[in-house]
C-alpha atoms as a PDB file:
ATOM      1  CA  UNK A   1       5.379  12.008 -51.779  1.00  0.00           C
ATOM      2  CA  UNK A   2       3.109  11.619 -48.829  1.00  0.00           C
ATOM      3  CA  UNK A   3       4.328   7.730 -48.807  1.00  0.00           C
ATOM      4  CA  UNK A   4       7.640   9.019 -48.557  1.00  0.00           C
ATOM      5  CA  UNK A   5       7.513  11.276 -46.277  1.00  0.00           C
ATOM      6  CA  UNK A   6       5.943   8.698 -44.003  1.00  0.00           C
ATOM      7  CA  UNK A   7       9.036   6.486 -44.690  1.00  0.00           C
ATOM      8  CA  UNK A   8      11.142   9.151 -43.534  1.00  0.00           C
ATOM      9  CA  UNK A   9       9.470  10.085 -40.488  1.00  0.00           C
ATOM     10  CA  UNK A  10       8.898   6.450 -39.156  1.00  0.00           C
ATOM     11  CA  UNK A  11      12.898   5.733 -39.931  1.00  0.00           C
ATOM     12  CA  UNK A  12      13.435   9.436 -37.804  1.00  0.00           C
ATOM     13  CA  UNK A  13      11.707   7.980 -34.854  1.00  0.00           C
ATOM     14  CA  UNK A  14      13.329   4.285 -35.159  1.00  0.00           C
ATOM     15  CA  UNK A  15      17.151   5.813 -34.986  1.00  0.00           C
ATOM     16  CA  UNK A  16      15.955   8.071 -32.330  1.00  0.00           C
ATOM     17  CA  UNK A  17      14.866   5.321 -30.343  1.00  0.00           C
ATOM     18  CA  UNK A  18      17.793   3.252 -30.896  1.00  0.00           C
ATOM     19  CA  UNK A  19      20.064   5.839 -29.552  1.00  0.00           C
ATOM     20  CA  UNK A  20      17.253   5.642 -26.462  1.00  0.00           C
ATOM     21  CA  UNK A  21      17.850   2.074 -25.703  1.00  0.00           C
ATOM     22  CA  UNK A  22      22.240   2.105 -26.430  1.00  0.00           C
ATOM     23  CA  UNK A  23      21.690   4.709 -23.479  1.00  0.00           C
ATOM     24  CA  UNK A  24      19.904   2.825 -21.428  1.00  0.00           C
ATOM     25  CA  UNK A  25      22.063  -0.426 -22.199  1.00  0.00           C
ATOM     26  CA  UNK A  26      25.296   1.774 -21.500  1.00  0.00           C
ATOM     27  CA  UNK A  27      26.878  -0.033 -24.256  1.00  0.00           C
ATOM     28  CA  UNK A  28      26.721  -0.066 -28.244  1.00  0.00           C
ATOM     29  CA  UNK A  29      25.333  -3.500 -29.438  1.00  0.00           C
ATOM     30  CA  UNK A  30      26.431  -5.429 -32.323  1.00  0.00           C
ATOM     31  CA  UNK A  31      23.431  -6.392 -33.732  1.00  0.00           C
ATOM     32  CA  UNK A  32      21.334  -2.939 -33.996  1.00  0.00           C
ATOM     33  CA  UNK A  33      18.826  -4.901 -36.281  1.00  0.00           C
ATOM     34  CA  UNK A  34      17.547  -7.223 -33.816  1.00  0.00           C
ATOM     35  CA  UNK A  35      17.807  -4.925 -31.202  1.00  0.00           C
ATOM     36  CA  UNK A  36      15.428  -2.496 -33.238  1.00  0.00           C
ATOM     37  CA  UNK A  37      12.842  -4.998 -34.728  1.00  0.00           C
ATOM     38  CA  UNK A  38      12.171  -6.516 -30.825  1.00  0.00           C
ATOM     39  CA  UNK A  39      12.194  -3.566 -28.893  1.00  0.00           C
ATOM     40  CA  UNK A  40      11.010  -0.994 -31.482  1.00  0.00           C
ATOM     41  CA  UNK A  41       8.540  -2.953 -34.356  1.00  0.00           C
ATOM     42  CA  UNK A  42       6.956  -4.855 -31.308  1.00  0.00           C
ATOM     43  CA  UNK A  43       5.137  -2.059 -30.145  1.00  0.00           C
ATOM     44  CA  UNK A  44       5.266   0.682 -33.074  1.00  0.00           C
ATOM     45  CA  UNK A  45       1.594   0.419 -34.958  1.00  0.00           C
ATOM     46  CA  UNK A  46       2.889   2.757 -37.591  1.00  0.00           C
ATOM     47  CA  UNK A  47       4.685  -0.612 -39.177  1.00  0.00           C
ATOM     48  CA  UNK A  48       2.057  -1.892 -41.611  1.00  0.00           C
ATOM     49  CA  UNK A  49       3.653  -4.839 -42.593  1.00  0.00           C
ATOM     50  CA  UNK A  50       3.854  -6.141 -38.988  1.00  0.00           C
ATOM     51  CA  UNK A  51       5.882  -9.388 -38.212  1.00  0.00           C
ATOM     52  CA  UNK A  52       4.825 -11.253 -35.512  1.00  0.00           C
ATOM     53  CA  UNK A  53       8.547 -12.657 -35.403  1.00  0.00           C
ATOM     54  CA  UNK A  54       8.916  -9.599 -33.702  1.00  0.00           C
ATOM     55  CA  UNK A  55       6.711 -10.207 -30.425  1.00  0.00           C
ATOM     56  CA  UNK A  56       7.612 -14.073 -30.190  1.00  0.00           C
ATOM     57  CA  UNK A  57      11.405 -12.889 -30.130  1.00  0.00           C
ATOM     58  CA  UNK A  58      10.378 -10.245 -27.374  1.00  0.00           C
ATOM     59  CA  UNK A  59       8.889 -13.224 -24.970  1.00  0.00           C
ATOM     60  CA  UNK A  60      11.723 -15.162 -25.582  1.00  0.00           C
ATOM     61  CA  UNK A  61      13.934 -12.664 -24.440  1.00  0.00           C
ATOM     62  CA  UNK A  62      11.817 -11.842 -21.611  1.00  0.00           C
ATOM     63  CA  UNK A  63      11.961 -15.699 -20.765  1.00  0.00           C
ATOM     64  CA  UNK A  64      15.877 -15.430 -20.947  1.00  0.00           C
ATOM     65  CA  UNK A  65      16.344 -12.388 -18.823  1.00  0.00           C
ATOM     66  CA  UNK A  66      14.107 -13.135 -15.969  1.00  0.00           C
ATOM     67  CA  UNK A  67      16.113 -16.380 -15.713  1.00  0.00           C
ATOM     68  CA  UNK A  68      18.917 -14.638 -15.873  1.00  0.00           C
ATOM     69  CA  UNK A  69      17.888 -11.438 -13.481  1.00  0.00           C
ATOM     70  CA  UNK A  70      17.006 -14.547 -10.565  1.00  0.00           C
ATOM     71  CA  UNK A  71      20.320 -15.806 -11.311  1.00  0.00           C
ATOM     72  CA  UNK A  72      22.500 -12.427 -10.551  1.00  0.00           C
ATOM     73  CA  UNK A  73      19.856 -11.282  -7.723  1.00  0.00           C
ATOM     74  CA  UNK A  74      20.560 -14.857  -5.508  1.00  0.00           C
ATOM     75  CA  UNK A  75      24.279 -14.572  -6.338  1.00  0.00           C
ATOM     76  CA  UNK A  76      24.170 -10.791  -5.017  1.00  0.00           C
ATOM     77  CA  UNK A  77      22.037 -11.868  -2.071  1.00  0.00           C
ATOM     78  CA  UNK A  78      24.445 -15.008  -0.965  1.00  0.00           C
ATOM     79  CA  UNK A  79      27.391 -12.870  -0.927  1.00  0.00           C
ATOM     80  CA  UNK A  80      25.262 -10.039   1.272  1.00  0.00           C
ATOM     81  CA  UNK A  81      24.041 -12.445   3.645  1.00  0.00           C
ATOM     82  CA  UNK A  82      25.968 -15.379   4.364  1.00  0.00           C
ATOM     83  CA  UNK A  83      24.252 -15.851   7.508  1.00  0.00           C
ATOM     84  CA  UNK A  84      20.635 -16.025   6.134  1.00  0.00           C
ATOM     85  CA  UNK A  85      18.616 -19.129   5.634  1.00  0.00           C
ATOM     86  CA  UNK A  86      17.086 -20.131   2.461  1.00  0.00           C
ATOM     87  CA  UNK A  87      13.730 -18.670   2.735  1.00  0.00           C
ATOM     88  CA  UNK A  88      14.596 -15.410   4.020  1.00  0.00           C
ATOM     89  CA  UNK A  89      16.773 -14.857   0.655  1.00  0.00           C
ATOM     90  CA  UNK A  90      13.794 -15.583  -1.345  1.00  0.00           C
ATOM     91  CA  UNK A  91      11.785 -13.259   0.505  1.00  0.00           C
ATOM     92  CA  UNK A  92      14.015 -10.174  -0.439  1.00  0.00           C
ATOM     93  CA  UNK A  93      14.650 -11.611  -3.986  1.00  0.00           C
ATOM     94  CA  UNK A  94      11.130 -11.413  -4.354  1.00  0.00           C
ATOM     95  CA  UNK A  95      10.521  -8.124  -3.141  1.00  0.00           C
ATOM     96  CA  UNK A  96      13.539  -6.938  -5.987  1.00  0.00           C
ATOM     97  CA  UNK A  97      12.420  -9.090  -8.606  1.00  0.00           C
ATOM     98  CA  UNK A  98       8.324  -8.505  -8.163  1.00  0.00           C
ATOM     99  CA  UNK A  99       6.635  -6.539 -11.363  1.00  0.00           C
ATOM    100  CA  UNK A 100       5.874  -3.455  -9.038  1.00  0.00           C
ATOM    101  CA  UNK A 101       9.361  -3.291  -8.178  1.00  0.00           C
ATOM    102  CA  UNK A 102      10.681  -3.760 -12.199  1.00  0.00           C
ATOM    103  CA  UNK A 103       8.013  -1.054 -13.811  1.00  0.00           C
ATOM    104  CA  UNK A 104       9.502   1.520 -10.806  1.00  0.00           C
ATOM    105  CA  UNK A 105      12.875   0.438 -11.479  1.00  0.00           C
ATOM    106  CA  UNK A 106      12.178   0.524 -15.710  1.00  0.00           C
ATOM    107  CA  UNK A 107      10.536   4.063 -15.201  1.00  0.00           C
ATOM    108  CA  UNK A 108      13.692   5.343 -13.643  1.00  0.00           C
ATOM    109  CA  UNK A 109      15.730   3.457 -16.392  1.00  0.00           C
ATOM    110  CA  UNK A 110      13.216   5.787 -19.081  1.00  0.00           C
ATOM    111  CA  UNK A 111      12.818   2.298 -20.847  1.00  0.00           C
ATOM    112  CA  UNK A 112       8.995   4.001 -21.206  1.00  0.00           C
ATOM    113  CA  UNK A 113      10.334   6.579 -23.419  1.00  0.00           C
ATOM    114  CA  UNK A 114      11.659   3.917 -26.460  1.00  0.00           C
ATOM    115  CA  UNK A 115       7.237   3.643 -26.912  1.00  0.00           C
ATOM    116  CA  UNK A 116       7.441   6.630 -29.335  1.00  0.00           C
ATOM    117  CA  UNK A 117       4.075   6.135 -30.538  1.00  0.00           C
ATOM    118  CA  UNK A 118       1.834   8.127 -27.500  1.00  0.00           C
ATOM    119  CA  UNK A 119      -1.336   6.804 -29.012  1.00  0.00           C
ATOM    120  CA  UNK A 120      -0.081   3.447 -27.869  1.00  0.00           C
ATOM    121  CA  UNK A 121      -2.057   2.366 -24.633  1.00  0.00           C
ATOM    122  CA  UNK A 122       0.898   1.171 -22.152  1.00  0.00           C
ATOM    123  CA  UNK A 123      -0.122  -1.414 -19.212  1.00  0.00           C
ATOM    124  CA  UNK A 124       2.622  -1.034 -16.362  1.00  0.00           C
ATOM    125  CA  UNK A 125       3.294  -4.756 -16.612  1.00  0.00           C
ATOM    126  CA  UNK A 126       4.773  -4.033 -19.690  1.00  0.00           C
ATOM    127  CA  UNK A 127       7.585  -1.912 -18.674  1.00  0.00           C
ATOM    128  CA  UNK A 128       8.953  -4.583 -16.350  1.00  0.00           C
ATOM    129  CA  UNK A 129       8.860  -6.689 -18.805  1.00  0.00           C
ATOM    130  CA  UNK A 130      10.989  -4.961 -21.155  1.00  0.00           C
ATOM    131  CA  UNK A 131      13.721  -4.510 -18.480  1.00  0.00           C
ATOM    132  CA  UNK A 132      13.980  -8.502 -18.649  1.00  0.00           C
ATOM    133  CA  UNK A 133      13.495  -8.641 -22.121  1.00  0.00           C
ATOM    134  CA  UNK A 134      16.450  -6.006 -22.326  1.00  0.00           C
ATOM    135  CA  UNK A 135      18.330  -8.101 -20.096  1.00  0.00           C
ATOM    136  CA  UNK A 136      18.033 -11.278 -22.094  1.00  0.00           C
ATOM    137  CA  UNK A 137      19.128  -9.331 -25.035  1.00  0.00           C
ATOM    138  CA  UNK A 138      22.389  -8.041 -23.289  1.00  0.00           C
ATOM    139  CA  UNK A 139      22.826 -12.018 -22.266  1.00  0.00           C
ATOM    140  CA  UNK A 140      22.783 -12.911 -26.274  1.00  0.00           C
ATOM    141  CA  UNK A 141      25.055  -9.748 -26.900  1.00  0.00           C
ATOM    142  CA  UNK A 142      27.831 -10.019 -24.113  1.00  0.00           C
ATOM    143  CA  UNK A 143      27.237 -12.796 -22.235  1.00  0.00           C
ATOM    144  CA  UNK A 144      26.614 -13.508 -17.919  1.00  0.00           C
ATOM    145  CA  UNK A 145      29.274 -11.113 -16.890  1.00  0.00           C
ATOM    146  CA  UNK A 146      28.118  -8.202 -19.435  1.00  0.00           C
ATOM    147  CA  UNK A 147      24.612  -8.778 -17.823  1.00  0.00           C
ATOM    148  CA  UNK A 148      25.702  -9.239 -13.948  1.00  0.00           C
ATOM    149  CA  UNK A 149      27.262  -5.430 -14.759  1.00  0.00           C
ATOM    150  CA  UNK A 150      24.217  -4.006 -16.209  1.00  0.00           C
ATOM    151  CA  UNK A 151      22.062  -5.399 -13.268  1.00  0.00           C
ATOM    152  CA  UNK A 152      24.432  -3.892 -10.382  1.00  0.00           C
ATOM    153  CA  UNK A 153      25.418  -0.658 -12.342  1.00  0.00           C
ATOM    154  CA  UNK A 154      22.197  -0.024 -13.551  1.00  0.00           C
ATOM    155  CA  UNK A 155      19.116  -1.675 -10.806  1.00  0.00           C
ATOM    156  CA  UNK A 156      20.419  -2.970  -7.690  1.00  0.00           C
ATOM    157  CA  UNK A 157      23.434   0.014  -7.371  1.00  0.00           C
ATOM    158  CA  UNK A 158      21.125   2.756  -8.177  1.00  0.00           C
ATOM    159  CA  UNK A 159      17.419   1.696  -7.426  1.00  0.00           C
ATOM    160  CA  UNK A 160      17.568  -0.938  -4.781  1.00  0.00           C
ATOM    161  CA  UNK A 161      17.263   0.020  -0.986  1.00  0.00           C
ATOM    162  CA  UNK A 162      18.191  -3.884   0.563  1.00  0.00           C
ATOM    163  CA  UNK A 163      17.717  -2.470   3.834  1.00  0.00           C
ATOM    164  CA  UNK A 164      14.290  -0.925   3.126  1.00  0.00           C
ATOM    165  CA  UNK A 165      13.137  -3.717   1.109  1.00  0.00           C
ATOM    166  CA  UNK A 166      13.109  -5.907   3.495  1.00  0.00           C
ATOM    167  CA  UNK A 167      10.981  -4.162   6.064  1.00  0.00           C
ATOM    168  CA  UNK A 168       8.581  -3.743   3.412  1.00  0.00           C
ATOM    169  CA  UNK A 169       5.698  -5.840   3.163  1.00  0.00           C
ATOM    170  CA  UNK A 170       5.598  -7.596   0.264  1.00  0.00           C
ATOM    171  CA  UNK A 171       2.373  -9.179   0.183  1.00  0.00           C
ATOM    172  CA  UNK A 172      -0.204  -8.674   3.251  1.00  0.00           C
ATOM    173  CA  UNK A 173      -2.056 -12.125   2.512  1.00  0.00           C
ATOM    174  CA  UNK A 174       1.249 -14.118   3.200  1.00  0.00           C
ATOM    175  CA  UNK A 175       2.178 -11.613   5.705  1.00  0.00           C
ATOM    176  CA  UNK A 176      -1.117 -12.458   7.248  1.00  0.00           C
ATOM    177  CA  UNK A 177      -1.515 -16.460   6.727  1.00  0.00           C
ATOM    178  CA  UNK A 178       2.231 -16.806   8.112  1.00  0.00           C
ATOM    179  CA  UNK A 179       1.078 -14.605  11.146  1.00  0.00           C
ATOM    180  CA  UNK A 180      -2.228 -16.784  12.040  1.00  0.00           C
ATOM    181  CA  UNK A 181      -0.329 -19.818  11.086  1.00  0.00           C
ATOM    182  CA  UNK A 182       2.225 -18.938  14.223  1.00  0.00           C
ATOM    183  CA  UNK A 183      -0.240 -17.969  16.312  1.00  0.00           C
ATOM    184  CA  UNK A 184      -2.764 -21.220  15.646  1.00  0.00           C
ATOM    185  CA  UNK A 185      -5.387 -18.978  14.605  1.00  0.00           C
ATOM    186  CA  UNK A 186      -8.414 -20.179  12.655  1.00  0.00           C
ATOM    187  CA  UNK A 187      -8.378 -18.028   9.220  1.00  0.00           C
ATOM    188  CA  UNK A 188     -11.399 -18.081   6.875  1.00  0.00           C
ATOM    189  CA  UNK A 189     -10.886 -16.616   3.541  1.00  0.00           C
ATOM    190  CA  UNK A 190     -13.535 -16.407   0.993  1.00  0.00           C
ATOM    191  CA  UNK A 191     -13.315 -14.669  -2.340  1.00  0.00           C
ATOM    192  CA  UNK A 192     -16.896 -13.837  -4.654  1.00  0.00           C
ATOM    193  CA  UNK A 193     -17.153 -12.908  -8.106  1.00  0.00           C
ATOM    194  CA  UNK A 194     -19.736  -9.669  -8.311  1.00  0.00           C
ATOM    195  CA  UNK A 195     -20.891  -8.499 -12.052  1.00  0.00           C
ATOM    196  CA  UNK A 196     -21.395  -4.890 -11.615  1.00  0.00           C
ATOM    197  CA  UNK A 197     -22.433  -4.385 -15.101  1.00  0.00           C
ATOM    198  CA  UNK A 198     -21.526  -5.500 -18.309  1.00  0.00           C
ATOM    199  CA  UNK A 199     -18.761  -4.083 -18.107  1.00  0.00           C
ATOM    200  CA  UNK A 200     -16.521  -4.011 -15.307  1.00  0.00           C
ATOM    201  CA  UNK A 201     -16.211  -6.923 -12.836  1.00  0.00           C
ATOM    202  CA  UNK A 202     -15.303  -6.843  -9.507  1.00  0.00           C
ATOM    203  CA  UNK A 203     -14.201  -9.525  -6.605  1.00  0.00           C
ATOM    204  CA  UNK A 204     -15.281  -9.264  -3.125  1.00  0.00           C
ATOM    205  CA  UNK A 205     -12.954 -10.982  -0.429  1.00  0.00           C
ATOM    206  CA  UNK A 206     -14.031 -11.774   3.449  1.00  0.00           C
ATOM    207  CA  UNK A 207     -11.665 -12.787   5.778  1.00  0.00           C
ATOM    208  CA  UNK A 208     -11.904 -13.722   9.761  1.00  0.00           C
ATOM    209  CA  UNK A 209     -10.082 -14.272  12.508  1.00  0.00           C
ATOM    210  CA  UNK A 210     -12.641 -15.657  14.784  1.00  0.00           C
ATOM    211  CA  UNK A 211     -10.460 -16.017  18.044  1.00  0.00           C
ATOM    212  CA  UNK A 212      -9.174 -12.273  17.574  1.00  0.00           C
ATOM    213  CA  UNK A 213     -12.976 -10.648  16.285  1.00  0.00           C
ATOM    214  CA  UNK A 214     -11.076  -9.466  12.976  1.00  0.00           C
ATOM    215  CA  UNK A 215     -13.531  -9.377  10.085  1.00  0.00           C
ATOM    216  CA  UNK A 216     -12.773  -7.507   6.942  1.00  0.00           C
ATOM    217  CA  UNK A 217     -13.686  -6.819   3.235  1.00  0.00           C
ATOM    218  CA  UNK A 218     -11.599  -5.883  -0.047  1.00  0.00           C
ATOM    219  CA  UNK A 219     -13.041  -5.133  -3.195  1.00  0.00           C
ATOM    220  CA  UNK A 220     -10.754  -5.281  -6.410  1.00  0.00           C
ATOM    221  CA  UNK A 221     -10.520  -6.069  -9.865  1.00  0.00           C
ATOM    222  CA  UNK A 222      -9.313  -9.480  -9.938  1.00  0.00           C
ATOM    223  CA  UNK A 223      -9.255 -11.863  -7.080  1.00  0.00           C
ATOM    224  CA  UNK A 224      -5.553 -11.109  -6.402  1.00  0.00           C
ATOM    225  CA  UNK A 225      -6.494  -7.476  -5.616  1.00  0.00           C
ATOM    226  CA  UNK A 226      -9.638  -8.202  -3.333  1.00  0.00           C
ATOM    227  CA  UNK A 227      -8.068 -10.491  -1.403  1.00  0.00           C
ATOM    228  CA  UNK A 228      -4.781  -8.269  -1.082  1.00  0.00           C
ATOM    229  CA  UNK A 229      -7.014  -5.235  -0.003  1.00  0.00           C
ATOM    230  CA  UNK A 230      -9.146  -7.478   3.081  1.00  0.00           C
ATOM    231  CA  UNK A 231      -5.700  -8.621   4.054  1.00  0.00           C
ATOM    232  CA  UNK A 232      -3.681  -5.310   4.403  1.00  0.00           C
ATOM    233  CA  UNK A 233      -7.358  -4.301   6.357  1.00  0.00           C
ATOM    234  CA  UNK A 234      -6.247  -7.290   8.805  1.00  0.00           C
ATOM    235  CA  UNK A 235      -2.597  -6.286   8.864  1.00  0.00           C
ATOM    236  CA  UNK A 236      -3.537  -2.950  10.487  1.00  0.00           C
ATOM    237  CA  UNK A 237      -6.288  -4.299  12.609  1.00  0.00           C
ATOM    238  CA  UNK A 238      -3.555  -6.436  14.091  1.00  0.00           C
ATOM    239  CA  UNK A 239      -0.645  -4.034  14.332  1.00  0.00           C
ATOM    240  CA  UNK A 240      -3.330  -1.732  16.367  1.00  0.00           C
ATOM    241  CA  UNK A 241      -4.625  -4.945  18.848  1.00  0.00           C
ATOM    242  CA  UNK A 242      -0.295  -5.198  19.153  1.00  0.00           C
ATOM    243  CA  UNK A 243       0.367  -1.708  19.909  1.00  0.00           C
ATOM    244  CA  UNK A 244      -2.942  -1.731  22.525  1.00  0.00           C
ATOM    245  CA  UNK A 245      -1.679  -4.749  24.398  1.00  0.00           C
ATOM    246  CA  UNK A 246       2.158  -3.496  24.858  1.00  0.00           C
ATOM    247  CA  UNK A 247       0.679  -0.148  26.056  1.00  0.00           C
ATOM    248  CA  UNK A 248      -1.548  -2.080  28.726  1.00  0.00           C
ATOM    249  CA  UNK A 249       1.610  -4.092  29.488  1.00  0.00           C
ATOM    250  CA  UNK A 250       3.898  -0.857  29.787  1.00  0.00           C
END
């Protein structure tokens, strides 16, 4: 009975979840079954007899759609901007297609709410993720045009501010590197490994600007982080040396 009951609860919470997902797709798909075992069985512990079919399909799909996402973003972008070079389309495809920018976009999309089980530690990564896995799935379903009308009804309509995007800065290390590179400054980046204790590492990042006396630290998790931190430290030091010298000029 208790078996049973177990059955009955875990095949509730599956066609709950489906009906989650059709929502989110906007659309009814044709082949429920796969849509369930990837996006359901992946991350639902209660399935004992756990496939790993299930998460190989999920990376493949996530393959496909963030092929395919690129693909509709730089067709959007061309027909936005005619008059912008090359690099400065990347740039703002970047900025939409980044994982920060896909687990805001997912959260908005409630794609977190098809992980039923709340036990279930969720990384952020993973929620961006599933928006391209989704989006590969829709590909297999209806094809380039059904998934060109997801992504503009669904991200870049609703959830995509071009214009603010691309004052953002999307990374203050290449924001930085570009700006000392154009100025002929001397940068000198150095990242170190620090073992805090057995169990949590942390990075340490230095970087100087000799001819400008900028000299700051970051301290992160992984490399990445630390040297993100002693960079957006720079970015500010410089905005404020900017801001100084137009007020002495003024």
């Amino acid at each position: 009975m208790l078996s049973e009951n177990r059955t009955f609860f875990e095949q509730n919470d599956s066609s709950i979840l489906v009906g989650i997902l059709i929502k989110i797709l906007g659309f009814c798909p044709k082949d429920t079954k796969f849509l369930k075992e990837v996006f359901i069985y992946s991350f639902y512990t209660k399935k004992k007899n756990f496939n790993q079919n299930y998460s190989l399909n999920f990376q493949r799909l996530e393959f496909l759609g963030d092929a395919v996402l690129n693909s509709i973003i730089s067709h959007f972008l061309c027909k936005k901007f005619p008059e912008k070079k090359e690099g400065e389309l990347t740039q703002i495809r970047s900025k939409i297609v980044c994982r920060r920018n896909l687990n805001e976009i997912s959260k908005k999309l409630t794609i977190s709410d098809i992980f039923f089980d709340k036990s279930i530690m969720i990384s952020e990564n993973i929620l961006g993720n599933t928006l391209e896995a989704l989006i590969g799935f829709i590909y297999l379903e209806g094809g380039y045009q059904e998934c060109e009308n997801f992504v503009h009804k669904k991200i870049l309509h609703p959830h995509v501010n071009i214009e603010k995007l691309q004052n953002e800065i999307f990374s203050y290390k290449v924001w930085i590197l570009e700006w000392s590179q154009k100025n002929k400054f001397f940068i000198n980046f150095k990242t170190f490994r620090e073992d805090q204790n057995q169990n949590k590492i942390i990075y340490l990042s230095e970087f100087t600007i000799s001819e400008c006396g900028i000299q700051t630290k970051g301290i992160g998790s992984s490399k990445k982080k630390s040297e993100e931190m002693a960079a957006k430290e720079a970015y500010f030091i410089v905005q404020k040396q900017c801001k100084k010298k137009t007020l002495k000029q003024t």
